[in-house]
C-alpha atoms as a PDB file:
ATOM      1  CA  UNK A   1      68.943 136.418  55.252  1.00  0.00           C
ATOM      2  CA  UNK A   2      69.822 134.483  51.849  1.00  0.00           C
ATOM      3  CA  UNK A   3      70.735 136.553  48.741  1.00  0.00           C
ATOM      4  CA  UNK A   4      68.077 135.463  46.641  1.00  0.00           C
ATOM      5  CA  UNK A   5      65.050 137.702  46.203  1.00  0.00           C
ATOM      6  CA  UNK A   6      62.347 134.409  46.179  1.00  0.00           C
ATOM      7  CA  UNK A   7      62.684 131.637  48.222  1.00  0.00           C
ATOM      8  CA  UNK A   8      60.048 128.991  49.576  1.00  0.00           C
ATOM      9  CA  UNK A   9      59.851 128.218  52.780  1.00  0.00           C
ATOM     10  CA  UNK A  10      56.963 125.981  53.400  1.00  0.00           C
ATOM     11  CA  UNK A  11      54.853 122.933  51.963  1.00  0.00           C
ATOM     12  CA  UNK A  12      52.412 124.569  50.907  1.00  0.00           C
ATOM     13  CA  UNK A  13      53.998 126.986  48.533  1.00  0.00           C
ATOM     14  CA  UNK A  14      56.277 124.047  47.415  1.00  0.00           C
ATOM     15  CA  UNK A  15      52.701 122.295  46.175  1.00  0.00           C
ATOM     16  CA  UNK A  16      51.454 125.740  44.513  1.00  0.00           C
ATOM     17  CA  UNK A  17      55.030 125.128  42.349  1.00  0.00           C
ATOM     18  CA  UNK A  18      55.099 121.487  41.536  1.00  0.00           C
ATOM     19  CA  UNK A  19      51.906 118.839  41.819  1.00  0.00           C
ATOM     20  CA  UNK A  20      50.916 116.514  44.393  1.00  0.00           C
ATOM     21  CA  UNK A  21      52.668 113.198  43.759  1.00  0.00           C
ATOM     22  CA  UNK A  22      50.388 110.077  43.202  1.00  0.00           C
ATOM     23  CA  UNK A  23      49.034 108.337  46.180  1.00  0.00           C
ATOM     24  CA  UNK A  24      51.063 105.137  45.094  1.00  0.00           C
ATOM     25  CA  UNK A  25      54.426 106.944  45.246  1.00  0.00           C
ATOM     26  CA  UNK A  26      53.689 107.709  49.039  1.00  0.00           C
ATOM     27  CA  UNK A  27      52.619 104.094  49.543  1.00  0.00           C
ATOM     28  CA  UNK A  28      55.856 102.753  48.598  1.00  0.00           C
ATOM     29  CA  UNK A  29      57.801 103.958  51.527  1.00  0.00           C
ATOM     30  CA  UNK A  30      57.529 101.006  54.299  1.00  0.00           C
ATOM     31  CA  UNK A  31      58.413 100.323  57.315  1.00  0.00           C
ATOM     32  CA  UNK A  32      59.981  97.069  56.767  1.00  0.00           C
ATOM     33  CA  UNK A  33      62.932  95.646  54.742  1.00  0.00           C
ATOM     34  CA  UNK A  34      61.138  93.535  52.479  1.00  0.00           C
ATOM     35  CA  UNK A  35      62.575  90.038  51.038  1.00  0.00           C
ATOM     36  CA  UNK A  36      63.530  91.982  47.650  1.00  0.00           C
ATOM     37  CA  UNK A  37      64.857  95.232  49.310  1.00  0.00           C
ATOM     38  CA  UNK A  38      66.578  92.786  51.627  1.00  0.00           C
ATOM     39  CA  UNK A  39      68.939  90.986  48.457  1.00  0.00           C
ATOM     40  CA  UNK A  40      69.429  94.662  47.016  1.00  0.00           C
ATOM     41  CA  UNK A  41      70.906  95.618  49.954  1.00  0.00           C
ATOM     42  CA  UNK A  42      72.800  92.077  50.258  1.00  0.00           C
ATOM     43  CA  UNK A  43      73.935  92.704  46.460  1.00  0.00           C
ATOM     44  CA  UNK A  44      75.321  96.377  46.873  1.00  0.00           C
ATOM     45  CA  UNK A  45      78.937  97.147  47.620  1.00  0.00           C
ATOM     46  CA  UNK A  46      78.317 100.787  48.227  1.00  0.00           C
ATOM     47  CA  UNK A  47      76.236 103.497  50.169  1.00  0.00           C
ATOM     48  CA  UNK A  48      75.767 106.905  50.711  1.00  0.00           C
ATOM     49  CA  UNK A  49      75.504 108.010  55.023  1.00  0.00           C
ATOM     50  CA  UNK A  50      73.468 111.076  55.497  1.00  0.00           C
ATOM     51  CA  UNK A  51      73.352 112.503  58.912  1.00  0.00           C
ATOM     52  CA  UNK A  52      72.460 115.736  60.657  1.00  0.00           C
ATOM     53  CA  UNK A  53      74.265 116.400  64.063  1.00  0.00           C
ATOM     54  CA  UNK A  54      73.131 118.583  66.947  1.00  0.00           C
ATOM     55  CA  UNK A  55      74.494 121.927  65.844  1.00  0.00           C
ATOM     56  CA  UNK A  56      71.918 121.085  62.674  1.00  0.00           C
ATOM     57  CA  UNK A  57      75.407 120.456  60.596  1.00  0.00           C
ATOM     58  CA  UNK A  58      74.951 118.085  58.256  1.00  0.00           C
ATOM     59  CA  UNK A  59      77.330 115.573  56.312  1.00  0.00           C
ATOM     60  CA  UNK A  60      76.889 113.070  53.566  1.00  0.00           C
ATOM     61  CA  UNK A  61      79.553 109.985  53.664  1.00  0.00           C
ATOM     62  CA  UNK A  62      80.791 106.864  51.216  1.00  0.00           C
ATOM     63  CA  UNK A  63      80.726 103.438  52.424  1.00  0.00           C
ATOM     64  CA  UNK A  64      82.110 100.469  50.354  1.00  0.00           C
ATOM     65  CA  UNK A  65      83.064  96.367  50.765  1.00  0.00           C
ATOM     66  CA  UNK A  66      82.435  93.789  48.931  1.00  0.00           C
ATOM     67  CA  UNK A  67      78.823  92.716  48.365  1.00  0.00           C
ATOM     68  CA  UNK A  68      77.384  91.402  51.375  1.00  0.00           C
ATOM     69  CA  UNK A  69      79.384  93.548  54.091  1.00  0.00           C
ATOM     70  CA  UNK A  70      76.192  95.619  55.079  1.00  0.00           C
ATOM     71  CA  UNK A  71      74.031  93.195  56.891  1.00  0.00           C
ATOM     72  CA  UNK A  72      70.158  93.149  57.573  1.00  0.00           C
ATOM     73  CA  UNK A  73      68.255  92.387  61.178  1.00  0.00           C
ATOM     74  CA  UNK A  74      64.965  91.767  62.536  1.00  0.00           C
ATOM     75  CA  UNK A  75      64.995  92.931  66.119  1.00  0.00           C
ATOM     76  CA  UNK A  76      61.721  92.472  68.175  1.00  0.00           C
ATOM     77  CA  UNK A  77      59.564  92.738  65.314  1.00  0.00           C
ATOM     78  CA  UNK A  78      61.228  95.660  63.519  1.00  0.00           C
ATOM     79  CA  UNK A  79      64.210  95.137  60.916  1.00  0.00           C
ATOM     80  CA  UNK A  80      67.365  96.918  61.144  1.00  0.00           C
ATOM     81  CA  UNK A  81      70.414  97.554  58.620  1.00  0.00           C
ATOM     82  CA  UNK A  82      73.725  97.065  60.323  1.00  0.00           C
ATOM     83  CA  UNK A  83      77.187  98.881  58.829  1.00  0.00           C
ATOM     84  CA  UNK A  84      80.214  98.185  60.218  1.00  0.00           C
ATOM     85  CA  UNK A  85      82.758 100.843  60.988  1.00  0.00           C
ATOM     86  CA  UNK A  86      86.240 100.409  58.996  1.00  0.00           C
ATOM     87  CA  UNK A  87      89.552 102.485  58.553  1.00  0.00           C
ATOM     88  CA  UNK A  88      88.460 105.864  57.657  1.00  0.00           C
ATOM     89  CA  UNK A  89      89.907 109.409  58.789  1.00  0.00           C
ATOM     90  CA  UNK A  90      89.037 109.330  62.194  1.00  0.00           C
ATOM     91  CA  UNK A  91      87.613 112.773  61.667  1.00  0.00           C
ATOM     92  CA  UNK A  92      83.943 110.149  62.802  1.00  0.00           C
ATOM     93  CA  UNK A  93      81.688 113.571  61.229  1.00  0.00           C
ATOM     94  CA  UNK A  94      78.840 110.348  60.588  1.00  0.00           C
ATOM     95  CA  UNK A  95      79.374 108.882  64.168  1.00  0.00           C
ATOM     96  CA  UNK A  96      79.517 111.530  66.127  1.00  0.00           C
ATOM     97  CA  UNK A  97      76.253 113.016  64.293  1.00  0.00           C
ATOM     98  CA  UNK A  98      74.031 109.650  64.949  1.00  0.00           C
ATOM     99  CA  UNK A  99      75.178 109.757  68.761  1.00  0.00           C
ATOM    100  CA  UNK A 100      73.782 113.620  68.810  1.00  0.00           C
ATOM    101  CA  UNK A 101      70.769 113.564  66.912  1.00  0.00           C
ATOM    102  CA  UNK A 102      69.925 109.777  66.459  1.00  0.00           C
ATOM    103  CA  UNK A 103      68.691 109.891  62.924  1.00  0.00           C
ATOM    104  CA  UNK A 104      70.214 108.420  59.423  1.00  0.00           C
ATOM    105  CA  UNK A 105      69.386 108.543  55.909  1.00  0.00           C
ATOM    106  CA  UNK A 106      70.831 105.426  53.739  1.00  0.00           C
ATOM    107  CA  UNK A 107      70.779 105.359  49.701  1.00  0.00           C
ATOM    108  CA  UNK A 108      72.269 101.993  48.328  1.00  0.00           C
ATOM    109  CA  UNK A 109      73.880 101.907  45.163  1.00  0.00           C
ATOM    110  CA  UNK A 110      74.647  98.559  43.102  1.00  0.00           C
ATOM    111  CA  UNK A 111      77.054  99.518  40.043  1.00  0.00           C
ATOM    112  CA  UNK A 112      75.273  99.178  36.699  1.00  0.00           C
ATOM    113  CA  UNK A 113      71.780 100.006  38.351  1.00  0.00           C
ATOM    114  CA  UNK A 114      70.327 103.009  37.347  1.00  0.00           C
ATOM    115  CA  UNK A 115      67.758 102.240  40.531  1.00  0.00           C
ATOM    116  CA  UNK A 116      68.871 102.752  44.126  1.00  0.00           C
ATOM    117  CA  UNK A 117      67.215 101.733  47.518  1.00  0.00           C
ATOM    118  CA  UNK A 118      66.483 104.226  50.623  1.00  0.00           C
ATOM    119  CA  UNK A 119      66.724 103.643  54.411  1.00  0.00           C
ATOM    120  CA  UNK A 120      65.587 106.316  56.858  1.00  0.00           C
ATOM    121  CA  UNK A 121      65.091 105.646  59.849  1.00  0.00           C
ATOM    122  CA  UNK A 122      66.236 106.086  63.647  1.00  0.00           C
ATOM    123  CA  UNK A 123      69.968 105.447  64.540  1.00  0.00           C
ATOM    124  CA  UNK A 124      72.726 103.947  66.820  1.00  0.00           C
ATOM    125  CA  UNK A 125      76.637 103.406  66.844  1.00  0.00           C
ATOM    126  CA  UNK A 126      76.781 100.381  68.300  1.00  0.00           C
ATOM    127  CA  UNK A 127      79.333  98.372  70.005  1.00  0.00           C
ATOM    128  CA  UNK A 128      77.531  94.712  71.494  1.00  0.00           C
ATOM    129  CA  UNK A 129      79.850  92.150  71.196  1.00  0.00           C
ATOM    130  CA  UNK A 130      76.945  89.931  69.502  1.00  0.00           C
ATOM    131  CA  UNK A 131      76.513  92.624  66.617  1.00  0.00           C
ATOM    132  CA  UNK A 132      80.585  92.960  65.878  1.00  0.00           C
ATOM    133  CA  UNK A 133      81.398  89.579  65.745  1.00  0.00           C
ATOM    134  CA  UNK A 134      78.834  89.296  63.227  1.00  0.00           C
ATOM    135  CA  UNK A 135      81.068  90.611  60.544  1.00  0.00           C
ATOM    136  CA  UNK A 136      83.513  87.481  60.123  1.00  0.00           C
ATOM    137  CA  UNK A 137      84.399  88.283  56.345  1.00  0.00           C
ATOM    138  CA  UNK A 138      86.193  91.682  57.292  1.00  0.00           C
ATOM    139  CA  UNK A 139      88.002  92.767  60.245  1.00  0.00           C
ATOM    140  CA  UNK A 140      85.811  93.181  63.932  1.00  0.00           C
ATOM    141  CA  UNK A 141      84.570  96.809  63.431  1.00  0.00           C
ATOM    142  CA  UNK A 142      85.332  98.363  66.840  1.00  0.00           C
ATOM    143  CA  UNK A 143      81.582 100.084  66.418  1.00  0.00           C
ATOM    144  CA  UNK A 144      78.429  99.371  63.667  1.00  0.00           C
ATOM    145  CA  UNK A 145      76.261 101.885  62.943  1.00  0.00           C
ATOM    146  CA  UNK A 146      72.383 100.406  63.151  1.00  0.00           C
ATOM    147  CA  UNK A 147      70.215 102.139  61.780  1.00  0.00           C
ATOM    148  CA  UNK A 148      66.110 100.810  61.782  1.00  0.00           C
ATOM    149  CA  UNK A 149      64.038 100.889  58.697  1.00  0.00           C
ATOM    150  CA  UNK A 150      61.446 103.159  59.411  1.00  0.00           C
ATOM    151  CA  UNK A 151      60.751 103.669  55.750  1.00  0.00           C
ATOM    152  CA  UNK A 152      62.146 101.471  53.110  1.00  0.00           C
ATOM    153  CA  UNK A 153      61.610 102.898  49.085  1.00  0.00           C
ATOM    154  CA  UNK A 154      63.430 102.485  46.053  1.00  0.00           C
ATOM    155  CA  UNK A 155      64.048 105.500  43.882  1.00  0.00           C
ATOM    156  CA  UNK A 156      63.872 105.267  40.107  1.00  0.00           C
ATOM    157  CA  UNK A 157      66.630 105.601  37.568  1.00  0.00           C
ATOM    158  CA  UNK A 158      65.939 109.545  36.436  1.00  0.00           C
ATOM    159  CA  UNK A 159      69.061 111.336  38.127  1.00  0.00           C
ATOM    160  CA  UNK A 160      71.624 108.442  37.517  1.00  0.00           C
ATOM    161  CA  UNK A 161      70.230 108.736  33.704  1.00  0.00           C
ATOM    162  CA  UNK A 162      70.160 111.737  33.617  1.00  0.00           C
ATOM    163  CA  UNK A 163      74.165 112.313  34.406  1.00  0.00           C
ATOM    164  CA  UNK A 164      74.892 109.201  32.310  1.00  0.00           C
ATOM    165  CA  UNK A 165      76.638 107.534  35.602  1.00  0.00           C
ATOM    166  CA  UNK A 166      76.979 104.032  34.834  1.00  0.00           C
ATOM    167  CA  UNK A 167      77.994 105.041  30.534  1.00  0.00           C
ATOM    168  CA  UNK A 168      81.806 104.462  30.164  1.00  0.00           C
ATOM    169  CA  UNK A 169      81.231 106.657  26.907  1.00  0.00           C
ATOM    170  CA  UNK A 170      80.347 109.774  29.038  1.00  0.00           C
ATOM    171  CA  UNK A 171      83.126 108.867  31.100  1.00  0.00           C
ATOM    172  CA  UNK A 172      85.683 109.814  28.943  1.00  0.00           C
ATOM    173  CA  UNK A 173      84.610 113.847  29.103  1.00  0.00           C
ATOM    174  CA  UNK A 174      85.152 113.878  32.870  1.00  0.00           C
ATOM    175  CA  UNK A 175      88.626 112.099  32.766  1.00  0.00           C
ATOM    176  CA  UNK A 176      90.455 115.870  33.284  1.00  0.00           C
ATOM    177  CA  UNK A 177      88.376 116.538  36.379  1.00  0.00           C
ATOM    178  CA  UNK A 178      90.633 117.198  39.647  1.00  0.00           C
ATOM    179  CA  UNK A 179      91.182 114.580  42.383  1.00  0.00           C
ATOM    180  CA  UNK A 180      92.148 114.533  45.783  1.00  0.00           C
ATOM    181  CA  UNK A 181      95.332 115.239  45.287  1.00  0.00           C
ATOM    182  CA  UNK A 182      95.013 118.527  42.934  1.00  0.00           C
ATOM    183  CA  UNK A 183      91.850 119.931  45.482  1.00  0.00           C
ATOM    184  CA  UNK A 184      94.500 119.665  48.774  1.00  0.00           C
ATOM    185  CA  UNK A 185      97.102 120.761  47.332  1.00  0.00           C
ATOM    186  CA  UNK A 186      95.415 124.044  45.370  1.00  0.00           C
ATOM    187  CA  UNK A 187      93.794 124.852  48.908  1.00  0.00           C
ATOM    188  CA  UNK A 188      97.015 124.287  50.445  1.00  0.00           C
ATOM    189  CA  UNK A 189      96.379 121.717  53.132  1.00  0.00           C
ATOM    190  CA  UNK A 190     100.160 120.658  53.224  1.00  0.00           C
ATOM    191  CA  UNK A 191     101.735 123.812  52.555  1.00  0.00           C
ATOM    192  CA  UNK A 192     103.639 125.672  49.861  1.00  0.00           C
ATOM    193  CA  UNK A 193     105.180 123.757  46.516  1.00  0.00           C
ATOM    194  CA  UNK A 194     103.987 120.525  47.482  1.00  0.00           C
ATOM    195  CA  UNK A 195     103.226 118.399  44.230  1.00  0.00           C
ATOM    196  CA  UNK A 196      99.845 116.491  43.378  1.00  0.00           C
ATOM    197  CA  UNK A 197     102.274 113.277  42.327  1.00  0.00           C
ATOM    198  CA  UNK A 198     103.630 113.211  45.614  1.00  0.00           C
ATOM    199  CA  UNK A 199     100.422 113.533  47.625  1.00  0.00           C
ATOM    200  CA  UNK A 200      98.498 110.931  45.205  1.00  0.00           C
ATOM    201  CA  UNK A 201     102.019 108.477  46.133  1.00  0.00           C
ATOM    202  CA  UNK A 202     100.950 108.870  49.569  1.00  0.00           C
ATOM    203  CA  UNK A 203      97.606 108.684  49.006  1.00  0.00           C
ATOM    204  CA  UNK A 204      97.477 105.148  47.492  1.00  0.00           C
ATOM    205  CA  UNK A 205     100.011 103.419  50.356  1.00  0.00           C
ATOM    206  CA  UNK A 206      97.728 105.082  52.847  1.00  0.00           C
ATOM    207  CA  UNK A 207      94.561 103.377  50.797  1.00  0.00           C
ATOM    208  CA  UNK A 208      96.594  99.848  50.548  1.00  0.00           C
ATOM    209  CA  UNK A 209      97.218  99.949  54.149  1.00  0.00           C
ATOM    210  CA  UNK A 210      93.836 100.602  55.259  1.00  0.00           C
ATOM    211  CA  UNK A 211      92.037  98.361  52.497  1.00  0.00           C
ATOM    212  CA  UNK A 212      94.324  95.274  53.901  1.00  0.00           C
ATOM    213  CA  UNK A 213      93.645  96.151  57.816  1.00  0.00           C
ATOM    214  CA  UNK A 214      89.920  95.601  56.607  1.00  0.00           C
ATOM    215  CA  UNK A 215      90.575  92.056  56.176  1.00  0.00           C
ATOM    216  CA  UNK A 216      91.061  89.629  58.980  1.00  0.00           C
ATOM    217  CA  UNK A 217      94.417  89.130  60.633  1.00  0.00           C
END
């Protein structure tokens, strides 16, 4: 049981709390990358991976290159949105919850955009040869996840307004928030009276290894 008194738990009592949206909002979700959706997602160097594997755990994960790395596909009359795979933690949390449950949520993100672009649809990790050595600009992922647009929208600016993301004078407030390096080493991933300095040294060779293995040899 939660510990909250009130709680909603179906549709219905979510629409006695909030009103219906207009009929055009649930028009705009398509199943189809459209020309326009299509250069957004050529234009945007970053995107968010949500996934929910078979246990019901769910995960959110980053993915970044340079514009252009995320690819789009039509496939026997449907279109599909290929990522590739690069150095990560091996930990695979998004992989290995598209091979259980088959299903991905994408939101695309272009910096300096308060509006973002969503992809939901069914999902694959892929490894055909003729889908790898598509990506010629990085390294040959050894796997790309595909995932098919079975509704396309764009979301509007509200919540990236609303936290002032893209405002370098609201940055400056946030500047003393903890990184990496201060969260593992308060929770003690790497044991006792290790230092933040050392673990962001090691941090930033690890990134400069991985960021040039992304490239072709």
């Amino acid at each position: 049981m939660p510990p909250f008194a009130q709680t909603i738990t179906t549709s219905e009592a979510l629409y006695e709390l909030y009103r219906r949206p207009h009929p055009g909002l649930q028009a705009k979700k398509r199943p189809e990358i459209d020309p326009q959706s299509a250069a957004f997602i050529a234009t945007s160097p970053f995107l968010l991976i949500a996934t929910t594997g078979a246990d019901g755990g769910v995960d959110v994960s980053p993915r970044g290159g340079d514009p252009g790395f995320v690819q789009t596909e039509r496939i026997d009359g449907a279109d599909y949105v290929l990522i590739p795979d690069l150095n990560g933690n091996n930990l695979l949390d998004s992989l290995q919850a598209i091979a259980d449950s088959g299903r991905a949520g994408l939101l695309f993100v272009i910096p300096g955009k308060d509006d973002t672009l969503r992809v939901n649809g069914e999902a694959w990790v892929v490894t055909d040869d003729a889908v790898l050595d598509r990506f010629t600009e990085i390294r040959r992922p050894k796997a790309t996840i595909a995932v098919r647009a079975d509704e396309v929208f764009v979301h509007c600016a509200k919540a990236f307004r609303r936290g002032k993301v893209w405002d370098p004078q609201a940055w400056e407030a946030l500047a003393a928030a903890p990184g990496l390096a201060e969260i593992v080493c308060a929770q003690g991933i790497f044991g006792e009276g290790v230092e933040p300095a050392a673990v962001a040294a090691d941090l930033e060779r690890g990134y400069a290894i991985d960021l040039a293995g992304d490239r072709p040899g």
